[in-house]
Protein backbone atom coordinates (compact mmCIF):
# COMPACT_ATOMS: atom_id res chain seq x y z
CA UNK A 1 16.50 32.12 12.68
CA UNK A 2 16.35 28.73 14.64
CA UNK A 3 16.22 28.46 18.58
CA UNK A 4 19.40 26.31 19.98
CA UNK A 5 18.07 23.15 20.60
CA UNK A 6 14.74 23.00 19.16
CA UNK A 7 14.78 22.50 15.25
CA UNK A 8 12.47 23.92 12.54
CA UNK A 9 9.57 21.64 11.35
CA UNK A 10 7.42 22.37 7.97
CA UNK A 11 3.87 20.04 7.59
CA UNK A 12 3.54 19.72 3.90
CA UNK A 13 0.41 18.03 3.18
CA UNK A 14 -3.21 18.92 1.83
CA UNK A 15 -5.96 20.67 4.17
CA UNK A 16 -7.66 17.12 4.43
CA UNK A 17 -4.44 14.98 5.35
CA UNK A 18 -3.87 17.71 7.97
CA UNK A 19 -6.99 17.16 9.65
CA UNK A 20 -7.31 13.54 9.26
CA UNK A 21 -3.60 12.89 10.82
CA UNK A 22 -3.63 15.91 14.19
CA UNK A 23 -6.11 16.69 16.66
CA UNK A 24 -5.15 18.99 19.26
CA UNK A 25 -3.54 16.32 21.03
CA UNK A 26 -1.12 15.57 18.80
CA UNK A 27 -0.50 19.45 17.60
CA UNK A 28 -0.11 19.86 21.26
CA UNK A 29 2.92 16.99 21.31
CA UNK A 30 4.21 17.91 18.26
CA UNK A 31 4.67 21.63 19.18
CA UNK A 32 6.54 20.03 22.16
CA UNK A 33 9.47 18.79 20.26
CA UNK A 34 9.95 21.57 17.37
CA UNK A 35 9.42 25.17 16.35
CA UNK A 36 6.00 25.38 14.12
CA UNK A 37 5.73 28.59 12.08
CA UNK A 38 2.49 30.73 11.07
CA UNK A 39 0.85 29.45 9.02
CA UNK A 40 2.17 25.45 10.33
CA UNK A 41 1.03 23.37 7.00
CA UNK A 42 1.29 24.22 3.36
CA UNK A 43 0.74 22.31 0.26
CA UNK A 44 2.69 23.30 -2.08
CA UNK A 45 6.86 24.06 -2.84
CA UNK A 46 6.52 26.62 -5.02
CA UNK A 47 5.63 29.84 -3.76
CA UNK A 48 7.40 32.41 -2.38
CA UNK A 49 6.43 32.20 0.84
CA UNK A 50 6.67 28.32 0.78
CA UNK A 51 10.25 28.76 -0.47
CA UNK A 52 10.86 31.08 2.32
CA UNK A 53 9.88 28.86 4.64
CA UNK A 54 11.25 26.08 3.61
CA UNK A 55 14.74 27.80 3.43
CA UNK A 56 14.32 26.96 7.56
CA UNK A 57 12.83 23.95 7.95
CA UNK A 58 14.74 21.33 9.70
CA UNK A 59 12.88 18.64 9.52
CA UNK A 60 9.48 18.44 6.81
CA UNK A 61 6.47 15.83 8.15
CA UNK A 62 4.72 15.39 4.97
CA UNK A 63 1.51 13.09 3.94
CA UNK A 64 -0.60 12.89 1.20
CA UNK A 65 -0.89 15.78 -1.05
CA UNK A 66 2.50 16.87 -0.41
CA UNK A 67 4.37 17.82 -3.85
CA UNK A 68 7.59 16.23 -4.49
CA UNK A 69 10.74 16.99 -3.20
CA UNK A 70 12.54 18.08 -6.86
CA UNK A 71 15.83 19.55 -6.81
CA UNK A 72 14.85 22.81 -7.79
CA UNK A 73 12.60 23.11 -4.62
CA UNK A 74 15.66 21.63 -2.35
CA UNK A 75 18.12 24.48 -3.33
CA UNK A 76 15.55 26.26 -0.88
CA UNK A 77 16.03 23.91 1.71
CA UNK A 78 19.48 24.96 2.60
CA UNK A 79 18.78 23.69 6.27
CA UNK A 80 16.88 19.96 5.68
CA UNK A 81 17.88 17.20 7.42
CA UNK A 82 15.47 14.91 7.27
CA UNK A 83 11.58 14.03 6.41
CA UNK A 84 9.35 12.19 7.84
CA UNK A 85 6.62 10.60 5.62
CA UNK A 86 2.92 10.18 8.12
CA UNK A 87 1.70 8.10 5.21
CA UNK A 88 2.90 4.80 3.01
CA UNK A 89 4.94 4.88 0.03
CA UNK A 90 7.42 7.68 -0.68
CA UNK A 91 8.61 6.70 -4.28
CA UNK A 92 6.08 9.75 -5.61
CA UNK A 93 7.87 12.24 -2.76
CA UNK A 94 11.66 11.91 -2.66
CA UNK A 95 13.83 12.83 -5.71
CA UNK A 96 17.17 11.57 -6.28
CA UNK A 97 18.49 14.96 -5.15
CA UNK A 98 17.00 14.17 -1.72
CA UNK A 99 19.43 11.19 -1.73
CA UNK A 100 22.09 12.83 -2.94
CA UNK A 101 22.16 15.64 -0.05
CA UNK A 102 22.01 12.79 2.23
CA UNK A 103 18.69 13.84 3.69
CA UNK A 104 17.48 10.98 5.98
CA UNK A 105 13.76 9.35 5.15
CA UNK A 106 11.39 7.51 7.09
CA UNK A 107 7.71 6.90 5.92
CA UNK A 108 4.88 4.98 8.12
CA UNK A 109 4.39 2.54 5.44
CA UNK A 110 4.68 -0.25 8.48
CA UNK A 111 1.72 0.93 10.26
CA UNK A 112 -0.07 1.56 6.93
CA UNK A 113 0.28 -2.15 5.90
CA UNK A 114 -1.79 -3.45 8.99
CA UNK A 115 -5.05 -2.17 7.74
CA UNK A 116 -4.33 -3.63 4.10
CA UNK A 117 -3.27 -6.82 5.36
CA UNK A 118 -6.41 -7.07 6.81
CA UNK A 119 -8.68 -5.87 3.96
CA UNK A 120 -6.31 -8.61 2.52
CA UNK A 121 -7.66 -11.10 4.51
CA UNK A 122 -11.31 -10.57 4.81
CA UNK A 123 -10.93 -10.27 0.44
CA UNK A 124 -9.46 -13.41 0.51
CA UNK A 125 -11.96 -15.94 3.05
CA UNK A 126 -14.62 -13.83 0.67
CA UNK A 127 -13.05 -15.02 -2.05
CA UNK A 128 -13.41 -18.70 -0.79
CA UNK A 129 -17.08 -18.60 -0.69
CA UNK A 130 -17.45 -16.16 -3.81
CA UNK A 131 -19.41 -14.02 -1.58
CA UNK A 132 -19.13 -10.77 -3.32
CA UNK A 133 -20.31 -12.80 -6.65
CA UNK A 134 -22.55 -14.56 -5.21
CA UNK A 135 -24.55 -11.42 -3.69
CA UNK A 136 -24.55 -9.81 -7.05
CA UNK A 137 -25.75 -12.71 -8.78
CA UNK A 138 -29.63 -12.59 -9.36
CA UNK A 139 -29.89 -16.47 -9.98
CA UNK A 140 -28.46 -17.04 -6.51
CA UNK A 141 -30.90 -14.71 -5.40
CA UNK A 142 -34.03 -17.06 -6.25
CA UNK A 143 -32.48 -19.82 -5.59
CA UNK A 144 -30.38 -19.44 -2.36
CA UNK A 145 -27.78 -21.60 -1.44
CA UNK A 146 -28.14 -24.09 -3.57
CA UNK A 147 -27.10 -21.78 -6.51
CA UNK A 148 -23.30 -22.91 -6.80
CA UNK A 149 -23.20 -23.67 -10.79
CA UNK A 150 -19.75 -21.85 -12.49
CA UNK A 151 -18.20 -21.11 -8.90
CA UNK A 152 -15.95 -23.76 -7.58
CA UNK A 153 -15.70 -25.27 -4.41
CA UNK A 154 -17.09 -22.61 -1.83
CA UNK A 155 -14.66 -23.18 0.97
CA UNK A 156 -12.03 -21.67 3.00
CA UNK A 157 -10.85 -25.08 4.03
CA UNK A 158 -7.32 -26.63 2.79
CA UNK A 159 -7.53 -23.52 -0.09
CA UNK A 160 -4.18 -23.14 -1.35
CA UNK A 161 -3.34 -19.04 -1.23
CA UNK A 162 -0.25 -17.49 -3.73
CA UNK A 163 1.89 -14.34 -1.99
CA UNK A 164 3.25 -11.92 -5.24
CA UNK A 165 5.80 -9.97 -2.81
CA UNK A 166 6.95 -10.69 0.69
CA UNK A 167 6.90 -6.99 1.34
CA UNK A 168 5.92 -5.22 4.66
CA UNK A 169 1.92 -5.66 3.50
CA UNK A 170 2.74 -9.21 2.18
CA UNK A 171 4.60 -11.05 5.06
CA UNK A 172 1.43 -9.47 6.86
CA UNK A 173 -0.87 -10.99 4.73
CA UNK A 174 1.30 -14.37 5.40
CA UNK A 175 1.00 -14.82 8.97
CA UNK A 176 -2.46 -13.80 9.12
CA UNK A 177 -3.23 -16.83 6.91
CA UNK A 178 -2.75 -18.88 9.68
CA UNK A 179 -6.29 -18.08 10.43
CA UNK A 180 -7.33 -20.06 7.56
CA UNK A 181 -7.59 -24.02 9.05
CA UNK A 182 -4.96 -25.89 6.77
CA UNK A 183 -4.34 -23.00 4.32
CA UNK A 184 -1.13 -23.65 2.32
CA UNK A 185 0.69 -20.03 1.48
CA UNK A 186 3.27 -20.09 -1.59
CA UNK A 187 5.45 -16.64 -1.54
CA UNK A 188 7.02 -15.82 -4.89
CA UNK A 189 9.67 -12.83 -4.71
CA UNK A 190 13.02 -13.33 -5.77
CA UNK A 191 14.68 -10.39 -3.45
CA UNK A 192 13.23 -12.37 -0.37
CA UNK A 193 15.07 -14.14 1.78
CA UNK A 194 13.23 -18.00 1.49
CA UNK A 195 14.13 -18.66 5.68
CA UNK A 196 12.30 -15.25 6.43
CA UNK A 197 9.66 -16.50 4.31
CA UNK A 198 9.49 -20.00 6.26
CA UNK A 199 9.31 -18.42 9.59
CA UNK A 200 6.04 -15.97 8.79
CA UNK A 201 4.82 -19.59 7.93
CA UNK A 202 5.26 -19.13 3.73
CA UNK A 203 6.46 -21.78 1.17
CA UNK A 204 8.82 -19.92 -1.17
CA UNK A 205 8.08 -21.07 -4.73
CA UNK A 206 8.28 -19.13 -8.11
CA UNK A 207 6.29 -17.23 -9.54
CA UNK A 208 5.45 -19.77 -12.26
CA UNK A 209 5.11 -22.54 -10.48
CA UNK A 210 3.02 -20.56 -7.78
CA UNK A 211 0.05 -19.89 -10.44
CA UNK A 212 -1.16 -23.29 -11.44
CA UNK A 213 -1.86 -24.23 -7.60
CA UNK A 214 -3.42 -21.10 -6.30
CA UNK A 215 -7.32 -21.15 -5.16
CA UNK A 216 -6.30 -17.22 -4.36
CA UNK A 217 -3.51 -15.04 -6.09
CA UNK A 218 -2.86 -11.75 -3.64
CA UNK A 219 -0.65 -9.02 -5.29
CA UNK A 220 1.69 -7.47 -2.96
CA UNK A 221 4.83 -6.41 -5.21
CA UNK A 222 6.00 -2.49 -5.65
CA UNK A 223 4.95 -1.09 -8.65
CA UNK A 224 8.43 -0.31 -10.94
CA UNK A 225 9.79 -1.34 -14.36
CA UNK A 226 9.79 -4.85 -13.66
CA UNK A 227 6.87 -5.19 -12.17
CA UNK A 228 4.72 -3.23 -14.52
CA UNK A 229 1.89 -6.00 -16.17
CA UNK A 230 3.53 -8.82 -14.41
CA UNK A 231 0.72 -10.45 -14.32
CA UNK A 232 -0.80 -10.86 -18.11
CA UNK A 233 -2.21 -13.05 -20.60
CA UNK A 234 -0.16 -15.81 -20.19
CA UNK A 235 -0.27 -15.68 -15.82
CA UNK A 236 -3.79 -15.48 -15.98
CA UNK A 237 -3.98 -18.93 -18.05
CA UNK A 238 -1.70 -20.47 -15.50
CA UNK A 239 -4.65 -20.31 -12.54
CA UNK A 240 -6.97 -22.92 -12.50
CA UNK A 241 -10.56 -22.56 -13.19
CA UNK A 242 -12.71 -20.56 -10.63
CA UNK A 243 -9.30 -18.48 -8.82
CA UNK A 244 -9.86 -15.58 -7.62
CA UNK A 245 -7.29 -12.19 -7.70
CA UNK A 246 -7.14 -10.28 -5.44
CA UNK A 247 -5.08 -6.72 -5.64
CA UNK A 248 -4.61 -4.32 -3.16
CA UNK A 249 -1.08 -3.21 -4.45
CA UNK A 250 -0.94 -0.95 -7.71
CA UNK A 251 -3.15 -1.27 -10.64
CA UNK A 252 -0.20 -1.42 -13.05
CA UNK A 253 0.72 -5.00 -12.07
CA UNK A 254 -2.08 -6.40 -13.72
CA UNK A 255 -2.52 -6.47 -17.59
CA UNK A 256 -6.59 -5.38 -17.27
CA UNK A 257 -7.41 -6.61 -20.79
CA UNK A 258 -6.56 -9.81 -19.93
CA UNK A 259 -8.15 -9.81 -16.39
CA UNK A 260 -10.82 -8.97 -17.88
CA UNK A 261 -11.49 -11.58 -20.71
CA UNK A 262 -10.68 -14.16 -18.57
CA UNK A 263 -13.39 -12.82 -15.64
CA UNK A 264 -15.68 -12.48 -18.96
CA UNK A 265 -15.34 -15.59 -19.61
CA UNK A 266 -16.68 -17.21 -16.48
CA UNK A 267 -13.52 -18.86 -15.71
CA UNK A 268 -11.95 -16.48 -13.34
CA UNK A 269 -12.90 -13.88 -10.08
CA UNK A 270 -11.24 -10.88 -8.86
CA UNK A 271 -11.14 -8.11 -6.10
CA UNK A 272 -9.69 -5.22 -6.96
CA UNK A 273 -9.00 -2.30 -4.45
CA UNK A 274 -6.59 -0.16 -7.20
CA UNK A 275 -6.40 -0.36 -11.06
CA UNK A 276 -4.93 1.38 -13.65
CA UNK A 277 -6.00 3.98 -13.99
CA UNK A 278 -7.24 5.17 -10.74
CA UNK A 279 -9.76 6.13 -10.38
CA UNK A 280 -11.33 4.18 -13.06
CA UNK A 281 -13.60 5.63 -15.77
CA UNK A 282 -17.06 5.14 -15.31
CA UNK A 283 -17.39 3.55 -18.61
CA UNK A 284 -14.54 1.36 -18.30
CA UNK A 285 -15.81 -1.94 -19.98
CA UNK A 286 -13.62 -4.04 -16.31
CA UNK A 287 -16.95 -2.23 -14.27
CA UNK A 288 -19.51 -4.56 -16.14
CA UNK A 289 -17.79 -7.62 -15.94
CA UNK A 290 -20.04 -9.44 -13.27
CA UNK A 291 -17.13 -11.60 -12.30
CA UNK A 292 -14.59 -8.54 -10.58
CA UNK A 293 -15.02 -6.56 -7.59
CA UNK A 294 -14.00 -2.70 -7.84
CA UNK A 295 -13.83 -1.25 -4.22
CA UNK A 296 -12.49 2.50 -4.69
CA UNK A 297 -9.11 2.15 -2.71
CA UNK A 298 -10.19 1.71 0.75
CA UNK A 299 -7.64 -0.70 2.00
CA UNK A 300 -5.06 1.42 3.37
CA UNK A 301 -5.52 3.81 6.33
CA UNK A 302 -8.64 5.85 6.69
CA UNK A 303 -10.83 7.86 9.20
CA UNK A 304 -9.32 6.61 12.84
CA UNK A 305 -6.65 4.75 11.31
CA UNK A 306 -4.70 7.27 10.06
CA UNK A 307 -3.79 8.54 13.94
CA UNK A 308 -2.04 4.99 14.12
CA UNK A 309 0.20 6.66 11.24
CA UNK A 310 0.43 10.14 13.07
CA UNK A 311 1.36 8.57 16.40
CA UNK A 312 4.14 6.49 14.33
CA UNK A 313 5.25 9.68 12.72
CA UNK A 314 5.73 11.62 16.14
CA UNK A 315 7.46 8.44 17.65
CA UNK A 316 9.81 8.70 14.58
CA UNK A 317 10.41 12.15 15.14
CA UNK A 318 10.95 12.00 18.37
CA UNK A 319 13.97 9.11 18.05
CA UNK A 320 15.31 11.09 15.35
CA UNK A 321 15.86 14.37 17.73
CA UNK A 322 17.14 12.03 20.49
CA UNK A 323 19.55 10.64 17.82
CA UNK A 324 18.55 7.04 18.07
CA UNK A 325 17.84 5.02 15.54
CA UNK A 326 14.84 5.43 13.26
CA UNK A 327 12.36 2.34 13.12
CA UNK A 328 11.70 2.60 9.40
CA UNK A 329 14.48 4.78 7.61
CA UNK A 330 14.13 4.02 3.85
CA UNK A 331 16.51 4.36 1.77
CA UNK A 332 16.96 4.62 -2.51
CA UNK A 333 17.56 0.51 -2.51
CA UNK A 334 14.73 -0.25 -0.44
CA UNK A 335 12.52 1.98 -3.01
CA UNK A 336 13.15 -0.82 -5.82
CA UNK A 337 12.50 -3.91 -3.20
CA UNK A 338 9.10 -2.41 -1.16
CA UNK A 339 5.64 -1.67 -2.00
């Protein structure tokens, strides 16, 4: 049975999340605003004792390793009003019963973008010096800095960089371009508004007409029907000679076959924080191609950064039991739209 006034909350997340995302601090201020049961987390839906208590649970805060939300596990949840997602995307978590019972959603996919906006960043003023090449290059090595032969112009300087998706990560990525001194940033998404563009300080352009001027493509769409290979065989002939792609989205946007002939080749570069699949086989024939960084995920929130999602969680929590507004409710459309 509940207590008047204080509602039921359920953490449904793996042993790891848990630990990464509350300190005693923020068990302390969480225990503050709901009920927490015995033992507080679980992991999975299907038990009978998870059942059980999630037949009480007011509100679930889930992260990673939490199961999805199917609508055999919500005929349990007789009591759910909402859930609050301490972690980025929820299209693996909510079902389209979860819509359908009206359950309200909120993720911290906001606070997640800021560290993959920046990993964004530092990829891409790399990428204008072919630094990561460069250092695994043994000719440049011996040679030093005079060793420039099959990499472009090494500069950062009037380089020309193309958006894929204005989303919350790539309107991020946007404005922090303005580091860059005379950068030119062309945004192609066709669900984005072209003024909102302008104002973050994007030229909205499509996607076609984006590829033959960009000195750096950065992937930033949701991965979905549509989206799925986007970027093939005939994309990847549309950048000019030495561009470098970057991808810190999904792996599935990228047709890696032809990535990787044309890295092979010598004609283009390309940083890649997620592929498809993930992880990637040892022996995957991309790994040996000298011309493509693999960095194992790392973008997005980890060690200290994940409190910034925990704090955002508890803030979201905490409007949602005063009955205000939430800062980041998501909703089925959004799902299609958002990375």
């Amino acid at each position: 049975m509940s207590v008047p006034g204080k509602p039921r909350a359920l953490l449904v997340m793996d042993e790891s999340s848990f630990r990464a995302h509350f300190d005693r601090a923020r068990l302390d201020r969480l225990a503050g605003m709901v009920l927490l049961g015995d033992p507080i987390r679980i992991d999975e839906l299907d038990s009978a004792e998870s059942l059980e208590k999630l037949k009480y649970a007011d509100i679930l805060l889930t992260s990673w390793g939490a199961p999805q939300l199917t609508a055999e596990r919500l005929h349990h949840a007789r009591s759910l009003k909402a859930v609050i997602h301490a972690a980025g995307s929820v299209q693996g978590l909510v079902s389209d019963e979860v819509w359908r019972r009206g359950i309200r959603v909120s993720n911290a996919a906001d606070v997640n973008a800021i560290p993959v906006a920046e990993f964004t960043l530092a990829a891409i003023i790399l990428a204008g010096k072919k630094a990561p090449f460069l250092a695994a290059d043994p000719a440049a090595a011996r040679e030093g800095w005079g060793h420039r032969n099959g990499y472009g112009d090494l500069s950062n300087y009037r380089r020309t960089i193309g958006v894929v998706g204005f989303s919350r990560i790539g309107r991020r990525v946007v404005r922090l371009l303005d580091t860059l001194d005379h950068a030119q940033c062309l945004v192609a998404d066709p669900f984005a508004d072209p003024d909102e563009i302008r104002r973050a300080g994007g030229v909205p352009t499509g996607l076609h007409d984006l590829l033959p001027r960009c000195d750096v493509l950065t992937l930033h769409a949701p991965e979905n029907a549509q989206t799925k290979g986007m970027i093939g065989a005939a994309e990847l002939a549309l950048l000019p000679d030495h561009a470098t792609v970057i991808n810190t989205a999904r792996g599935s946007l990228i047709d890696p076959k032809a990535l990787e002939n044309e890295a092979r080749s010598g004609r283009l570069f390309a940083i890649l924080d997620v592929t498809d699949p993930e992880p990637l086989p040892l022996d995957d024939p991309i790994r040996s191609v000298p011309n493509i960084l693999i960095t194992p995920h790392i973008a997005g929130s980890l060690g200290t950064e994940i409190l910034r999602l925990s704090d955002f969680a508890l803030d979201e929590l905490a409007r949602w039991l005063a009955r205000e507004p939430l800062h980041a409710e998501v909703t089925a459309d959004l799902l299609t739209t958002h990375a």
